[in-house]
C-alpha atoms as a PDB file:
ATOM      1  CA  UNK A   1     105.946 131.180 104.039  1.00  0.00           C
ATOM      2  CA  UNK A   2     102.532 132.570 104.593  1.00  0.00           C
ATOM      3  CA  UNK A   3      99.058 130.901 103.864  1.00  0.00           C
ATOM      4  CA  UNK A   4      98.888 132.603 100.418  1.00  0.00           C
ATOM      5  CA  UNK A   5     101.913 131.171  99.282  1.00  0.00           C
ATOM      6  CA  UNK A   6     101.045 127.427 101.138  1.00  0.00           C
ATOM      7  CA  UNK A   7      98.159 127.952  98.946  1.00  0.00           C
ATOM      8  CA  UNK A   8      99.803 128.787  95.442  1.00  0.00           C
ATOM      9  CA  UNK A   9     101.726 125.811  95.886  1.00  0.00           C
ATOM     10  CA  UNK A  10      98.945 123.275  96.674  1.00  0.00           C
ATOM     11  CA  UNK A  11      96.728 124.683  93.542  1.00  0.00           C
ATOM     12  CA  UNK A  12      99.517 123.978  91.441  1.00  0.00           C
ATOM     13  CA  UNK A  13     100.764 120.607  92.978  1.00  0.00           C
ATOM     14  CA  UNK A  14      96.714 120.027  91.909  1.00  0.00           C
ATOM     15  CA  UNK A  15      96.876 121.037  88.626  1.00  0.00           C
ATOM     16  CA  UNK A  16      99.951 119.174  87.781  1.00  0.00           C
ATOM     17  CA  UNK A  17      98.400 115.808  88.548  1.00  0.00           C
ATOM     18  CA  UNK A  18      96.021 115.808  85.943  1.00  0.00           C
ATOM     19  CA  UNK A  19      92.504 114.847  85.778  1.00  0.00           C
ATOM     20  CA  UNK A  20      93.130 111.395  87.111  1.00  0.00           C
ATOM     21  CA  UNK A  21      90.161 111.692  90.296  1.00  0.00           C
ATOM     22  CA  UNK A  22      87.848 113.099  87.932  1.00  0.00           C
ATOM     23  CA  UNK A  23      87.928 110.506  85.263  1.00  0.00           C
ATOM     24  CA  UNK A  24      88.140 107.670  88.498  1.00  0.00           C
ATOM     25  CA  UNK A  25      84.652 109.916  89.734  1.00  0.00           C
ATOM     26  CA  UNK A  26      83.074 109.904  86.323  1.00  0.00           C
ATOM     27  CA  UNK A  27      83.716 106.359  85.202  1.00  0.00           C
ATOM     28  CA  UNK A  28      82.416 104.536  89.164  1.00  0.00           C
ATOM     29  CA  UNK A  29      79.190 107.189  88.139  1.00  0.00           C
ATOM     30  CA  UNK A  30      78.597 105.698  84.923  1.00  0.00           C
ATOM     31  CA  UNK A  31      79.336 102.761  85.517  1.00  0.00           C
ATOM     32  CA  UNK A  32      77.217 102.498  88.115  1.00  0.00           C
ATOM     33  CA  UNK A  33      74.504 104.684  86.451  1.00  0.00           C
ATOM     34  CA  UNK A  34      74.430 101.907  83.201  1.00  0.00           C
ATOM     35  CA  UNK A  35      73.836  99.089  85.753  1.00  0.00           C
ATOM     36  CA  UNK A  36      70.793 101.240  87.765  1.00  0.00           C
ATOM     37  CA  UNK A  37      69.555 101.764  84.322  1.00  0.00           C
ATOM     38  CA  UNK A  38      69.983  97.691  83.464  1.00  0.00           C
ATOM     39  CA  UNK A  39      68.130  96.643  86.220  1.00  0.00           C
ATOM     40  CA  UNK A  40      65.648  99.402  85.763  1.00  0.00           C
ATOM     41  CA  UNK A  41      64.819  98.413  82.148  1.00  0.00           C
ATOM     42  CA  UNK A  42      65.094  94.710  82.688  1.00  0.00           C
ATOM     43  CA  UNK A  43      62.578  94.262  85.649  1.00  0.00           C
ATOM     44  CA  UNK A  44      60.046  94.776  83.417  1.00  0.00           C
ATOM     45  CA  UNK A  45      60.759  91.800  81.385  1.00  0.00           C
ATOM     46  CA  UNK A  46      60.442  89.339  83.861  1.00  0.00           C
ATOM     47  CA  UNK A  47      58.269  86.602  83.586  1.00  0.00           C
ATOM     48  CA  UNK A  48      55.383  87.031  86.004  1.00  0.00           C
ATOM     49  CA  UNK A  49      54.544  82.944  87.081  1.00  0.00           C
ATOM     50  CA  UNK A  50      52.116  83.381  89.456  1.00  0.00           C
ATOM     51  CA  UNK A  51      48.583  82.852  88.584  1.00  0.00           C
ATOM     52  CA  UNK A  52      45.846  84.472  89.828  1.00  0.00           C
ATOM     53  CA  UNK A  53      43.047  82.141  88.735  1.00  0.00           C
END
């Protein structure tokens, strides 16, 4: 078995498994992205109680 077959057979043991990494990949990203975004938005609402009189 040379390295071009070693390599047929591990592209195709990859494409058999689906797009289960992917999806994992894309929903941690947006999950995470919605929560930067969250706190990103949000800050500006907070209540400033300092006074500076």
């Amino acid at each position: 078995m040379d390295h071009t077959d070693h390599l047929d057979h591990l592209i195709s043991a990859a494409s058999e498994q689906g797009p289960g990494n992917l999806l994992r990949v894309v929903l941690i990203v947006g999950v995470l992205g919605a929560v930067l975004l969250a706190w990103f938005l949000l800050r500006g609402y907070k209540q400033d109680d300092r006074t500076d009189d």
